[in-house]
N, C-alpha and C. Protein backbone atom coordinates (compact mmCIF):
# COMPACT_ATOMS: atom_id res chain seq x y z
N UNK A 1 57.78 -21.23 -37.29
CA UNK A 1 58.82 -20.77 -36.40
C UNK A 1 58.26 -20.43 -35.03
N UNK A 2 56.94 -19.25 -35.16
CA UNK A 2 56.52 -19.41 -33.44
C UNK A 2 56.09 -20.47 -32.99
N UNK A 3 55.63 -21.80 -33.82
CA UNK A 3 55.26 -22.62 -33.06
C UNK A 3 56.26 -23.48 -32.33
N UNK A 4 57.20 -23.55 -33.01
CA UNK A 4 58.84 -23.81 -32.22
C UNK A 4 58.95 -22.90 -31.44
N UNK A 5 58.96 -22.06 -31.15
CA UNK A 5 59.62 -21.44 -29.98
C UNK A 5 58.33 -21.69 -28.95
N UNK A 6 57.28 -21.76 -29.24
CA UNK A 6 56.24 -22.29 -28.44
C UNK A 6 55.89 -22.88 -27.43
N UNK A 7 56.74 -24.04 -28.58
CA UNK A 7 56.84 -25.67 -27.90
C UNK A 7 57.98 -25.91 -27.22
N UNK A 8 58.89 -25.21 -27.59
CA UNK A 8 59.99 -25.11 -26.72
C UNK A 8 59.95 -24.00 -25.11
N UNK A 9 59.13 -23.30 -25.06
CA UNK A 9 58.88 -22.75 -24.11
C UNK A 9 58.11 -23.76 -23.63
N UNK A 10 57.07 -24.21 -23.43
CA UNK A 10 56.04 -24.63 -23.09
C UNK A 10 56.83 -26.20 -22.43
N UNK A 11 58.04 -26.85 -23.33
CA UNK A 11 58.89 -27.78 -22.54
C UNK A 11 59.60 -26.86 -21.26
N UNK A 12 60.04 -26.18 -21.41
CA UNK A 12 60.88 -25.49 -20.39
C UNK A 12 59.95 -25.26 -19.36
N UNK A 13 58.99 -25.10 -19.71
CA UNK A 13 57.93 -24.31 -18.59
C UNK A 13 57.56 -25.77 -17.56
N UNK A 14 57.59 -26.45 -18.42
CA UNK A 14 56.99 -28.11 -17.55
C UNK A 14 57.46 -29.05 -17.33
N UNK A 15 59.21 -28.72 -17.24
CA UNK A 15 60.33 -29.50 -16.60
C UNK A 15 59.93 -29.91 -15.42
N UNK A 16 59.83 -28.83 -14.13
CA UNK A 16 59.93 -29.19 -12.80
C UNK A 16 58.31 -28.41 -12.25
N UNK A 17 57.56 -27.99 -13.04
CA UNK A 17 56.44 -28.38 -12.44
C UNK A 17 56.17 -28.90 -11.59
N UNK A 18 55.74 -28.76 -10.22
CA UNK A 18 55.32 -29.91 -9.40
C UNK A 18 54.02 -29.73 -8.54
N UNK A 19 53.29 -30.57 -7.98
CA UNK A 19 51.95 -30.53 -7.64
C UNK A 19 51.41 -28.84 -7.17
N UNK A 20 52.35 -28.29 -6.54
CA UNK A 20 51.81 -27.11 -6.07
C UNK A 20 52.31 -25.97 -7.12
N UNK A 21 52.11 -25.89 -8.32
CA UNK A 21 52.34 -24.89 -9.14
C UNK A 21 51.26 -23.86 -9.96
N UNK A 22 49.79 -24.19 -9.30
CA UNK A 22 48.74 -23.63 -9.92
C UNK A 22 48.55 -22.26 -9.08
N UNK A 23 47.70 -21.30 -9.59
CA UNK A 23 47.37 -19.70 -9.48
C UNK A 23 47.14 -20.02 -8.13
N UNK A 24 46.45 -20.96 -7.37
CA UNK A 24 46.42 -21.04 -5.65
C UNK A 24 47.49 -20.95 -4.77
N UNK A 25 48.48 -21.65 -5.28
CA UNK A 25 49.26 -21.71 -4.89
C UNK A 25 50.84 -20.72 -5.04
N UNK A 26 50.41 -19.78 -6.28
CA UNK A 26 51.59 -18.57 -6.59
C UNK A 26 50.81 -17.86 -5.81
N UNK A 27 49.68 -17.38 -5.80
CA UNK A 27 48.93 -17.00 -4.52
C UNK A 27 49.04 -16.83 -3.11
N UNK A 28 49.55 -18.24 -2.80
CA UNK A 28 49.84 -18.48 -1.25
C UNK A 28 51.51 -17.72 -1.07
N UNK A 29 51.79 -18.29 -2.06
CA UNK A 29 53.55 -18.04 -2.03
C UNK A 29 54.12 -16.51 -1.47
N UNK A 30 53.25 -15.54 -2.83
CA UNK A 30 53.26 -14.29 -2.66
C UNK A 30 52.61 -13.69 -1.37
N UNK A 31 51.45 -14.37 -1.05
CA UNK A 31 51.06 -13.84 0.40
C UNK A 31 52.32 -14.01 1.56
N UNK A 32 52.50 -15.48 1.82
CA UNK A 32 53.40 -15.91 2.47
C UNK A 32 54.44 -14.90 2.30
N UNK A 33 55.44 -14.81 1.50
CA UNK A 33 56.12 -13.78 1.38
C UNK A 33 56.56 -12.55 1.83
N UNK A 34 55.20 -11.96 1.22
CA UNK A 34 55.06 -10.21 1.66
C UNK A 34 54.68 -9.98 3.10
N UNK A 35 54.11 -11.40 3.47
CA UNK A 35 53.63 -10.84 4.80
C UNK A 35 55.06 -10.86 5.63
N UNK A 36 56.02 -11.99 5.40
CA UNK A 36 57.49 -12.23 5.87
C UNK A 36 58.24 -10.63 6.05
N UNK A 37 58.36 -10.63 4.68
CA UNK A 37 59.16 -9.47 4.40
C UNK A 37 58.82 -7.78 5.33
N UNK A 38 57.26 -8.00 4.94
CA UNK A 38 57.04 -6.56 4.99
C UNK A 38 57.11 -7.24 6.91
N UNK A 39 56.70 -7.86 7.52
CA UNK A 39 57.40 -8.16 9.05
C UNK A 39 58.45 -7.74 9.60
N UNK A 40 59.74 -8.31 8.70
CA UNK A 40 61.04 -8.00 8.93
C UNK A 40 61.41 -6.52 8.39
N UNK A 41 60.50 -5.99 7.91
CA UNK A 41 60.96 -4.58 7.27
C UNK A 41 60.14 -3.77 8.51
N UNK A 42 59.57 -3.91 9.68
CA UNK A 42 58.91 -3.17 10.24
C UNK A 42 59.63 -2.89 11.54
N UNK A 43 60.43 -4.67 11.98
CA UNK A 43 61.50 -4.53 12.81
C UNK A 43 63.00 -4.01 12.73
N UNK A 44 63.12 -3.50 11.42
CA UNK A 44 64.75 -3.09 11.20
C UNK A 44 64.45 -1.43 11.53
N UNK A 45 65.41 -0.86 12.28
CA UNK A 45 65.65 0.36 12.65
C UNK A 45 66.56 1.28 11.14
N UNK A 46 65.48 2.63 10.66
CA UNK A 46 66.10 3.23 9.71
C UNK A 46 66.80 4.42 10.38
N UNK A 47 67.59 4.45 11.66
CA UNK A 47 67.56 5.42 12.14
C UNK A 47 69.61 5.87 12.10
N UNK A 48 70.03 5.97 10.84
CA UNK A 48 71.48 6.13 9.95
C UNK A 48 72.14 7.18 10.67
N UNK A 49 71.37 8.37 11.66
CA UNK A 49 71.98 9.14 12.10
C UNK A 49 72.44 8.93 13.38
N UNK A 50 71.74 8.00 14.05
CA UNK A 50 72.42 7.46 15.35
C UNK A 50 73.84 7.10 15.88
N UNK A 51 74.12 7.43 16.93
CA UNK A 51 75.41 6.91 17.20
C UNK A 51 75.78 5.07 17.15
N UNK A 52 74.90 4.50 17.00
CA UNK A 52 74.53 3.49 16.80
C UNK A 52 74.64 3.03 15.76
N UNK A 53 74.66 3.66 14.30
CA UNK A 53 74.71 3.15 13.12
C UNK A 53 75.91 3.01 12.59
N UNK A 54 76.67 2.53 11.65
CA UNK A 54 78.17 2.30 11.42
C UNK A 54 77.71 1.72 9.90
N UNK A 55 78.83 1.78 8.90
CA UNK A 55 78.82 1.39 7.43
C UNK A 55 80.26 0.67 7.23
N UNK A 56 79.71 -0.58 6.29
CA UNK A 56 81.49 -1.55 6.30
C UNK A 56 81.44 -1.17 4.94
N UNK A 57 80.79 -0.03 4.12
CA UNK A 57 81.00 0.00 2.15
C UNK A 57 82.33 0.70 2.22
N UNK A 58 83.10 -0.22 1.91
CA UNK A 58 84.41 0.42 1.42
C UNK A 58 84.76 1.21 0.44
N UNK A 59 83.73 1.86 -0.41
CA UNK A 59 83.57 2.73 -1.28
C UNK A 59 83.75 4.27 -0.38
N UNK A 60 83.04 4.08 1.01
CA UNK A 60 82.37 5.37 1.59
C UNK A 60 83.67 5.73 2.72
N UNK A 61 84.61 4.38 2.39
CA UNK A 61 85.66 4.47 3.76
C UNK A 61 87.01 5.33 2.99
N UNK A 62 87.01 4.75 1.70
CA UNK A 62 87.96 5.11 0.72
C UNK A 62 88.13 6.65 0.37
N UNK A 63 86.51 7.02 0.22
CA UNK A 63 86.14 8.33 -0.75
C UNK A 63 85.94 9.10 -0.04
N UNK A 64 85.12 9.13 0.83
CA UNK A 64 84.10 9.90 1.89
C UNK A 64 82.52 10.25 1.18
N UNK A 65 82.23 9.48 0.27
CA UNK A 65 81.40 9.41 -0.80
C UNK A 65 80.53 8.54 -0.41
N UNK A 66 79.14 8.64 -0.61
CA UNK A 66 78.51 7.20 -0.73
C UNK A 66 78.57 6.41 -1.86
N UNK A 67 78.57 5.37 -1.90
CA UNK A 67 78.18 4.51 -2.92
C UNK A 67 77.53 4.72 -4.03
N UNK A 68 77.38 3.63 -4.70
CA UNK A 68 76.33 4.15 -6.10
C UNK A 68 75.01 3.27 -5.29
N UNK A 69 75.72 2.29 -4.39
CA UNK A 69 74.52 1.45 -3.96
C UNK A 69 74.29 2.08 -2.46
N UNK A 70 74.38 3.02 -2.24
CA UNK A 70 74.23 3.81 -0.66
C UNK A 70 72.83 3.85 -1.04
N UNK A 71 72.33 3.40 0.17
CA UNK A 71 70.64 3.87 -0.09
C UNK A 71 69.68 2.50 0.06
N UNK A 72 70.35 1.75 -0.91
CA UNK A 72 69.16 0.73 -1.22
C UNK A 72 68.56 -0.61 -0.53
N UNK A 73 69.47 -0.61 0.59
CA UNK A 73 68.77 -1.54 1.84
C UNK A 73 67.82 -0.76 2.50
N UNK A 74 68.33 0.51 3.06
CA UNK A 74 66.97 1.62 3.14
C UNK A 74 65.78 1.74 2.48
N UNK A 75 66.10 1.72 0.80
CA UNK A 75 64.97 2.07 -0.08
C UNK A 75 64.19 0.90 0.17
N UNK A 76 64.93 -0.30 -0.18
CA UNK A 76 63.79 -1.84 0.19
C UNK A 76 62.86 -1.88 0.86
N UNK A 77 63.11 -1.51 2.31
CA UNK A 77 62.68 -1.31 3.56
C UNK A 77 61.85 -0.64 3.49
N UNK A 78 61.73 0.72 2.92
CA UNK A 78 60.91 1.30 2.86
C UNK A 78 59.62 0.59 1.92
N UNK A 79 60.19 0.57 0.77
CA UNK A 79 59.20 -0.32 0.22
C UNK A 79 58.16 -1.10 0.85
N UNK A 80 58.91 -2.00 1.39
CA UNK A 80 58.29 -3.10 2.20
C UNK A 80 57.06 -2.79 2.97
N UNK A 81 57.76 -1.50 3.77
CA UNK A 81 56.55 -0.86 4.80
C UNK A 81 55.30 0.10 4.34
N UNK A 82 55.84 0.26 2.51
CA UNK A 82 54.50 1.16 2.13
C UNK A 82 54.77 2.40 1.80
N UNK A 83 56.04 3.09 2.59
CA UNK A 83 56.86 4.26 2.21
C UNK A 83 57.42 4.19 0.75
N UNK A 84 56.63 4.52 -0.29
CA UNK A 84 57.19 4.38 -1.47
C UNK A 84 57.96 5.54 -1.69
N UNK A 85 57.24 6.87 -1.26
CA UNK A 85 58.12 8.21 -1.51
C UNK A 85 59.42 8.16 -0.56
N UNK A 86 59.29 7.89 0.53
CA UNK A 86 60.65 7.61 1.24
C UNK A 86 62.02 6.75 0.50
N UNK A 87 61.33 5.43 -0.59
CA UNK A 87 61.96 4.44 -0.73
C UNK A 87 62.65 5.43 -2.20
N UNK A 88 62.22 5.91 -2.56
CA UNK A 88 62.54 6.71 -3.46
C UNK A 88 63.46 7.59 -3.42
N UNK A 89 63.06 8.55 -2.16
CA UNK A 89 64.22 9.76 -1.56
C UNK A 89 65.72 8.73 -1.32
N UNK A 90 65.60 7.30 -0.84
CA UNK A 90 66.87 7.04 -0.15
C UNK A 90 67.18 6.44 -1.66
N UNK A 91 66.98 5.81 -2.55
CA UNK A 91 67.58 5.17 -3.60
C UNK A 91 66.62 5.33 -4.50
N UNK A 92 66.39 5.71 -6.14
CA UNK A 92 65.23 5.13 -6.52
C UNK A 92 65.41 3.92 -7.96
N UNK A 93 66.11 3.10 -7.61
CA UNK A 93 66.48 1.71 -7.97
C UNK A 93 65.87 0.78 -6.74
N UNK A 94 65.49 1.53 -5.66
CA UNK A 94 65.03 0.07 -4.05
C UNK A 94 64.04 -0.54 -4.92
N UNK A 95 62.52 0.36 -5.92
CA UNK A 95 61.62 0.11 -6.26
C UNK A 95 61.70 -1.45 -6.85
N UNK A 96 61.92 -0.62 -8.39
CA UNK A 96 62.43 -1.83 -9.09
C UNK A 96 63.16 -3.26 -8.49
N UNK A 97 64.28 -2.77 -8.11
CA UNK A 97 65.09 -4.09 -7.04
C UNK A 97 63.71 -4.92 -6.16
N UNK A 98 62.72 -4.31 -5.83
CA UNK A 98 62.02 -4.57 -4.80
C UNK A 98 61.12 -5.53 -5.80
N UNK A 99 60.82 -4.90 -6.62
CA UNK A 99 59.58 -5.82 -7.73
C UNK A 99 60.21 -7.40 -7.93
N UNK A 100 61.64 -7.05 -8.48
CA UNK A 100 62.08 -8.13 -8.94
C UNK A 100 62.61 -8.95 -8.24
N UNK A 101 62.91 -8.78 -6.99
CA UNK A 101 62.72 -9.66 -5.81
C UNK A 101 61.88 -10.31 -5.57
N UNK A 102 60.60 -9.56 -5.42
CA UNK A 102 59.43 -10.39 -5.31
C UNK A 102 59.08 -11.37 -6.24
N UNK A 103 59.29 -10.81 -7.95
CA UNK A 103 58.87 -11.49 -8.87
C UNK A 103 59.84 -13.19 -8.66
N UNK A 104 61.47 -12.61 -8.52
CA UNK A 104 62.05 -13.91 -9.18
C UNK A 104 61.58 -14.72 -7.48
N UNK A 105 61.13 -14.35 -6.48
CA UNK A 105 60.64 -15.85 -5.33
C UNK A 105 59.24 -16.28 -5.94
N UNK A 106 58.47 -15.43 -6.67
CA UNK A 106 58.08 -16.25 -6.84
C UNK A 106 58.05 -17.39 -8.07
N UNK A 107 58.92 -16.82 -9.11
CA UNK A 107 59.49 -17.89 -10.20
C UNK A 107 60.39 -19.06 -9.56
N UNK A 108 61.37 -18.56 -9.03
CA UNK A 108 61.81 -19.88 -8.46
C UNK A 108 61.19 -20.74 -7.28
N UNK A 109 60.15 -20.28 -6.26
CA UNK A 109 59.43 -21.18 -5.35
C UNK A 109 58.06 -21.89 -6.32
N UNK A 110 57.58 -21.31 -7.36
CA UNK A 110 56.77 -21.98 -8.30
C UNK A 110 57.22 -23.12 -9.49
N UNK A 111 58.07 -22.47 -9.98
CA UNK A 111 58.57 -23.24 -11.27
C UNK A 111 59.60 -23.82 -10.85
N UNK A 112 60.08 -24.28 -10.14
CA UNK A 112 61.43 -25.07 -9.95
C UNK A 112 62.96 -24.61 -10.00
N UNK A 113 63.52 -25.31 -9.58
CA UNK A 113 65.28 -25.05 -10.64
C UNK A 113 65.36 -24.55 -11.54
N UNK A 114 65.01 -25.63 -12.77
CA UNK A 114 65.28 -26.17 -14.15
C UNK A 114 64.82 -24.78 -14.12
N UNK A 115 63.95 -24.32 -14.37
CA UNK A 115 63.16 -23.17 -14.99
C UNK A 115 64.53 -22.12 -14.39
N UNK A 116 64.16 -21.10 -13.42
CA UNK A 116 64.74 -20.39 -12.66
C UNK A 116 66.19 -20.59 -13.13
N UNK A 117 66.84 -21.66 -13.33
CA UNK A 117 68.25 -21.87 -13.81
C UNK A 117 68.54 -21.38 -15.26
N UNK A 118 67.27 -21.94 -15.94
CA UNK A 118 67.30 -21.19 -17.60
C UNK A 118 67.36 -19.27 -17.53
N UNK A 119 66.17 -19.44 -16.69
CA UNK A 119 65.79 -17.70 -17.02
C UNK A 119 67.30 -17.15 -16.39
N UNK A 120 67.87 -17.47 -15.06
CA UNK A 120 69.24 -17.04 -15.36
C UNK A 120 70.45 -17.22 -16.34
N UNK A 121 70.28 -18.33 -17.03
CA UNK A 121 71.29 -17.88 -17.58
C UNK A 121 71.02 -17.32 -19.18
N UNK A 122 69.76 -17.01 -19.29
CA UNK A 122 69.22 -16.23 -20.50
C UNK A 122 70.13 -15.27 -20.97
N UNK A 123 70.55 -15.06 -22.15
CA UNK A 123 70.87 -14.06 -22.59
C UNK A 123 70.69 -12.53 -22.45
N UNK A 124 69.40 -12.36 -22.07
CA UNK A 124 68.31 -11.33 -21.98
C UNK A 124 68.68 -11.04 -20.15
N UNK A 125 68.58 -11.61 -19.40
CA UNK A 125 68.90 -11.75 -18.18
C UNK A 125 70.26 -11.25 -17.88
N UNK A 126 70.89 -11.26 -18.50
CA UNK A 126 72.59 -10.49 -18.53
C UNK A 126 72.83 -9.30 -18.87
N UNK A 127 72.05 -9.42 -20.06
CA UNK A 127 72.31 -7.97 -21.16
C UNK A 127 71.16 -7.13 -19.91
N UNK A 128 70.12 -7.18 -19.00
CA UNK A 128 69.32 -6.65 -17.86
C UNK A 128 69.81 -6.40 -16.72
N UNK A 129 70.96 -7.18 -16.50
CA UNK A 129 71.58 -7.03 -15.45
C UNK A 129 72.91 -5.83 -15.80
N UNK A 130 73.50 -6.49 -16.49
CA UNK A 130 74.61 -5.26 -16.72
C UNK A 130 73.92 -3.80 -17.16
N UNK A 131 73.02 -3.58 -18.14
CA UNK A 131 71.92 -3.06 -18.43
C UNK A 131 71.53 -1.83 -16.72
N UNK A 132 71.07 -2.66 -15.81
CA UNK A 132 70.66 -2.19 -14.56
C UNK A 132 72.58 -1.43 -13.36
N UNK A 133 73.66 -2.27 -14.29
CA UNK A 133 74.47 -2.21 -13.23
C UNK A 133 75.31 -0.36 -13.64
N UNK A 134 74.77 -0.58 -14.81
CA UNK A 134 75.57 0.91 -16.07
C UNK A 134 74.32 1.77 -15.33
N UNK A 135 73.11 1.40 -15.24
CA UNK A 135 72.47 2.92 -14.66
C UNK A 135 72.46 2.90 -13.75
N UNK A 136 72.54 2.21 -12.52
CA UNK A 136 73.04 2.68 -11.44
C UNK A 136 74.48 3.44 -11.37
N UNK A 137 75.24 3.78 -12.09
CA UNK A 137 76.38 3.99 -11.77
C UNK A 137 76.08 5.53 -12.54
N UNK A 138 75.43 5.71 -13.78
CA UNK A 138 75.09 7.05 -14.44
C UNK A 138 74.17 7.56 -13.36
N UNK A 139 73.12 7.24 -12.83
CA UNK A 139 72.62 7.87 -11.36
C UNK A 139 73.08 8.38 -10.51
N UNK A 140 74.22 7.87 -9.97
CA UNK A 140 75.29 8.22 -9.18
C UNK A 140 75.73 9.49 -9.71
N UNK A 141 76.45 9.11 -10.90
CA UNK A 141 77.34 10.48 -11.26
C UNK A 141 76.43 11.67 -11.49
N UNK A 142 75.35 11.67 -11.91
CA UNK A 142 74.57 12.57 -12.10
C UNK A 142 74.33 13.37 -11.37
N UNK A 143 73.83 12.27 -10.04
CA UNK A 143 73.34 12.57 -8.10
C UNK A 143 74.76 13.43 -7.73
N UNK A 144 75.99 13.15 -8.39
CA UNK A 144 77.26 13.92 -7.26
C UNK A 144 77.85 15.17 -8.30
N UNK A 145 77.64 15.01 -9.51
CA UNK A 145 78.30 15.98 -10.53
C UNK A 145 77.49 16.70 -11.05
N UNK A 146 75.98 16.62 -10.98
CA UNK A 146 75.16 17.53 -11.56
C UNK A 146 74.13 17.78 -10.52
């Protein structure tokens, strides 16, 4: 039986393979990347109290409430720049969100489609997502009712 599921991984894994898929090259990817990101995270202004800043979450227009997701373009950002305790104070879901950002560019700029198309529509990948969408929302209530 594990050797079936094995071999069946091991097909999935080497669908879309293509010349640049070795440790040099998830390597380059992730460099490439972080250096992008953490760039664009150095030029965005976190400065929310300005007269300058404005919010379109129709959650916050409705309620006078923030969001369950208030925070987490901030928290990213922070991330990005190294402020982990900051990224934390503004959301602490940016973290995580932030990992798995990174992780799935580099699953889908390495492994292809085919791949990246499976792992979404995994079973496991759903039940993680809804999974992630229920504690963000118990965070929230916690953050405003307790």
């Amino acid at each position: 039986m594990w050797d079936q599921l094995r071999n069946q991984l091991n097909k999935s894994l080497i669908l879309e393979t293509g010349p640049g898929s070795g440790p040099v090259s998830i390597l380059f990817s992730l460099i490439a990347f972080l250096t992008l990101t953490i760039s664009i995270s150095f030029l965005i202004p976190l400065d929310t109290e300005s007269e300058h800043w404005f919010t379109i979450c129709w959650w916050k227009h409705l309620t006078g409430w923030d969001c369950p997701g208030c925070g987490l373009t901030r928290s990213v950002i922070c991330f990005f720049r190294g402020d982990f305790l900051q990224s934390w104070e503004y959301h602490p879901f940016g973290i995580p969100i932030s990992i798995l950002g990174i992780s799935g560019f580099i699953i889908r700029w390495n492994l292809g489609k085919q791949v990246w198309r499976k792992i979404l529509e995994n079973r496991f990948t759903e039940v993680f997502a809804y999974l992630g969408i229920i504690l963000i929302f118990v965070w929230y209530y916690i953050k405003h009712f307790y």
